[in-house]
C-alpha atoms as a PDB file:
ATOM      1  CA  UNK A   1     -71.327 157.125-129.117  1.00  0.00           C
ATOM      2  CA  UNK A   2     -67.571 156.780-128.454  1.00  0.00           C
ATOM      3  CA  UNK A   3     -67.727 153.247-128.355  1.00  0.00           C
ATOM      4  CA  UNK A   4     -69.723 152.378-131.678  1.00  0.00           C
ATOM      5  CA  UNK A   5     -66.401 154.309-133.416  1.00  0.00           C
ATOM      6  CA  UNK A   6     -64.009 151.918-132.158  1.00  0.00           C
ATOM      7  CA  UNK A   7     -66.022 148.965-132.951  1.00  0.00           C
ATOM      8  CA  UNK A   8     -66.927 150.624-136.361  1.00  0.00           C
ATOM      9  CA  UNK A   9     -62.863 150.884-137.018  1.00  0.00           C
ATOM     10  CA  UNK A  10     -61.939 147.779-135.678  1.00  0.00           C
ATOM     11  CA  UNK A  11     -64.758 146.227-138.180  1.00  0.00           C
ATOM     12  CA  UNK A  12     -62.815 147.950-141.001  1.00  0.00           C
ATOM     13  CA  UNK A  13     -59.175 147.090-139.476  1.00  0.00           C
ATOM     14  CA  UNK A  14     -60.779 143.490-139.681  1.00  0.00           C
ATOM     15  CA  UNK A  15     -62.120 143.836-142.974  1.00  0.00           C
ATOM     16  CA  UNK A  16     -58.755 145.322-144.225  1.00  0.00           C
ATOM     17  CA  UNK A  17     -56.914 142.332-143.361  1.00  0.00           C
ATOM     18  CA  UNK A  18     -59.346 139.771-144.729  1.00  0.00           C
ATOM     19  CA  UNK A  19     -59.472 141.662-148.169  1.00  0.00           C
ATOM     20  CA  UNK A  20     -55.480 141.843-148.733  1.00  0.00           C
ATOM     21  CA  UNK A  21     -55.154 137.886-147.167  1.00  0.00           C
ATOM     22  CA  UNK A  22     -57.886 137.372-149.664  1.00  0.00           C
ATOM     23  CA  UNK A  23     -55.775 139.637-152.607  1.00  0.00           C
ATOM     24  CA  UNK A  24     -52.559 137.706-152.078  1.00  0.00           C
ATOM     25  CA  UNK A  25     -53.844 134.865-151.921  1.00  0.00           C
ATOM     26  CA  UNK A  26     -55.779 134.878-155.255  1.00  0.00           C
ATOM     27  CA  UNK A  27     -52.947 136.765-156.809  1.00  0.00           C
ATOM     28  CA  UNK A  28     -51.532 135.439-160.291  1.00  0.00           C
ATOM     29  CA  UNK A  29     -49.950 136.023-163.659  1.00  0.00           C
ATOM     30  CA  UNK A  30     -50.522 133.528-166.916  1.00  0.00           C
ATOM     31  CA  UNK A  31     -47.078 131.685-167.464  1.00  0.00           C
ATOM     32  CA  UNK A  32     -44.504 132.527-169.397  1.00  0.00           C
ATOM     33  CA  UNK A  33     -45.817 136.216-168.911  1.00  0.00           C
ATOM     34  CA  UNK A  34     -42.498 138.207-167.477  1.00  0.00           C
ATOM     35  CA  UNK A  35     -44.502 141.495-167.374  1.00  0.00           C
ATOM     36  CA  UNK A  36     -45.061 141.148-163.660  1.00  0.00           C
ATOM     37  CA  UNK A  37     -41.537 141.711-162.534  1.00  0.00           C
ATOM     38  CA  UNK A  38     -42.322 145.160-161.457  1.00  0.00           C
ATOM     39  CA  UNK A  39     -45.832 143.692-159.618  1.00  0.00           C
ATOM     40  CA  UNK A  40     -45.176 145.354-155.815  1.00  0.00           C
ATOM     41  CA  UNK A  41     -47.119 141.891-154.410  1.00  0.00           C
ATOM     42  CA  UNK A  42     -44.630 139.790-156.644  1.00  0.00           C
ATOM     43  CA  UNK A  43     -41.740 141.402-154.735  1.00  0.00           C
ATOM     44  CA  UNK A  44     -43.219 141.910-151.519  1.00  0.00           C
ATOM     45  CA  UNK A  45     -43.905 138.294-151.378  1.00  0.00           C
ATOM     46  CA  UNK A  46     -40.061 137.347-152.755  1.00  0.00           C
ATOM     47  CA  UNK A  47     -38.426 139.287-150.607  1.00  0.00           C
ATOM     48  CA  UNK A  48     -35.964 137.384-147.982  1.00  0.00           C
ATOM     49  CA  UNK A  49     -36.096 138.365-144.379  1.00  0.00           C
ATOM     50  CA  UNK A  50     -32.597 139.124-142.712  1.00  0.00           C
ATOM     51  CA  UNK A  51     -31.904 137.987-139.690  1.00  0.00           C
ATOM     52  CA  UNK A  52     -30.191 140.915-137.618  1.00  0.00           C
ATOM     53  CA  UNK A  53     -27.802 139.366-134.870  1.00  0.00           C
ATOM     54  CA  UNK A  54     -27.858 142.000-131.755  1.00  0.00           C
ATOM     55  CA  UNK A  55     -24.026 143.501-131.418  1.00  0.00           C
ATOM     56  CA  UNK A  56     -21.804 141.523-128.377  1.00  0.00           C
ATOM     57  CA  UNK A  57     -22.296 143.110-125.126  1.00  0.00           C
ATOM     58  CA  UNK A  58     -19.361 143.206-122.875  1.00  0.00           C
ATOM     59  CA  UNK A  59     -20.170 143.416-119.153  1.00  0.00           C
ATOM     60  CA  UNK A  60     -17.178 145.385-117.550  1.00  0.00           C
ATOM     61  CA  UNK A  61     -17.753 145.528-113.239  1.00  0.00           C
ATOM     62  CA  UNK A  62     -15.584 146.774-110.978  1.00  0.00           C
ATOM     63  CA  UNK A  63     -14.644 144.316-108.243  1.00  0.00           C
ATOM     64  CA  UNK A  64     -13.430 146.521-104.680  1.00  0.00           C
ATOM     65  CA  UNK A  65     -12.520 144.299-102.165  1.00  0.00           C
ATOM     66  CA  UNK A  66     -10.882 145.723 -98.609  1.00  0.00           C
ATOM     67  CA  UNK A  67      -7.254 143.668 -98.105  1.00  0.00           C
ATOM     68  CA  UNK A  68      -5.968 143.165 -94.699  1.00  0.00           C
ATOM     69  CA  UNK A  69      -1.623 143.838 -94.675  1.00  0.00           C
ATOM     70  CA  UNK A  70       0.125 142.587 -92.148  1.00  0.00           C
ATOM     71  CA  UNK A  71       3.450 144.749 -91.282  1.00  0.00           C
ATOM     72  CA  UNK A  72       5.998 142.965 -89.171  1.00  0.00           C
END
């Protein structure tokens, strides 16, 4: 029984993802029609992706080394 529920969600999960692929790709306005500014797939689909750069790491290790003195 437990295993006919995942396979029933993954079926939707799968079904989900071919309907909205299926929705954006279809998606349109008539030209010269400026009423879809505010259309959340127009600006989903506009939006630019920002690369984030990770910060510098500094490696700081503390070198200990035994020195020999030689007292005359």
């Amino acid at each position: 029984m437990q295993g006919s529920w995942r396979i029933f969600l993954a079926l939707i999960c799968v079904l989900l993802v071919l309907a909205t692929g299926t929705i954006q790709a279809v998606h349109s306005h008539p030209v010269d029609d400026i009423s879809h500014a505010d259309c959340a797939l127009c600006v989903a689909a506009h939006v630019a992706v920002e690369v984030a750069h990770p910060p510098v790491t500094l490696f700081v290790a503390c070198v200990v080394s035994a020195v020999e003195v030689l007292i005359r």
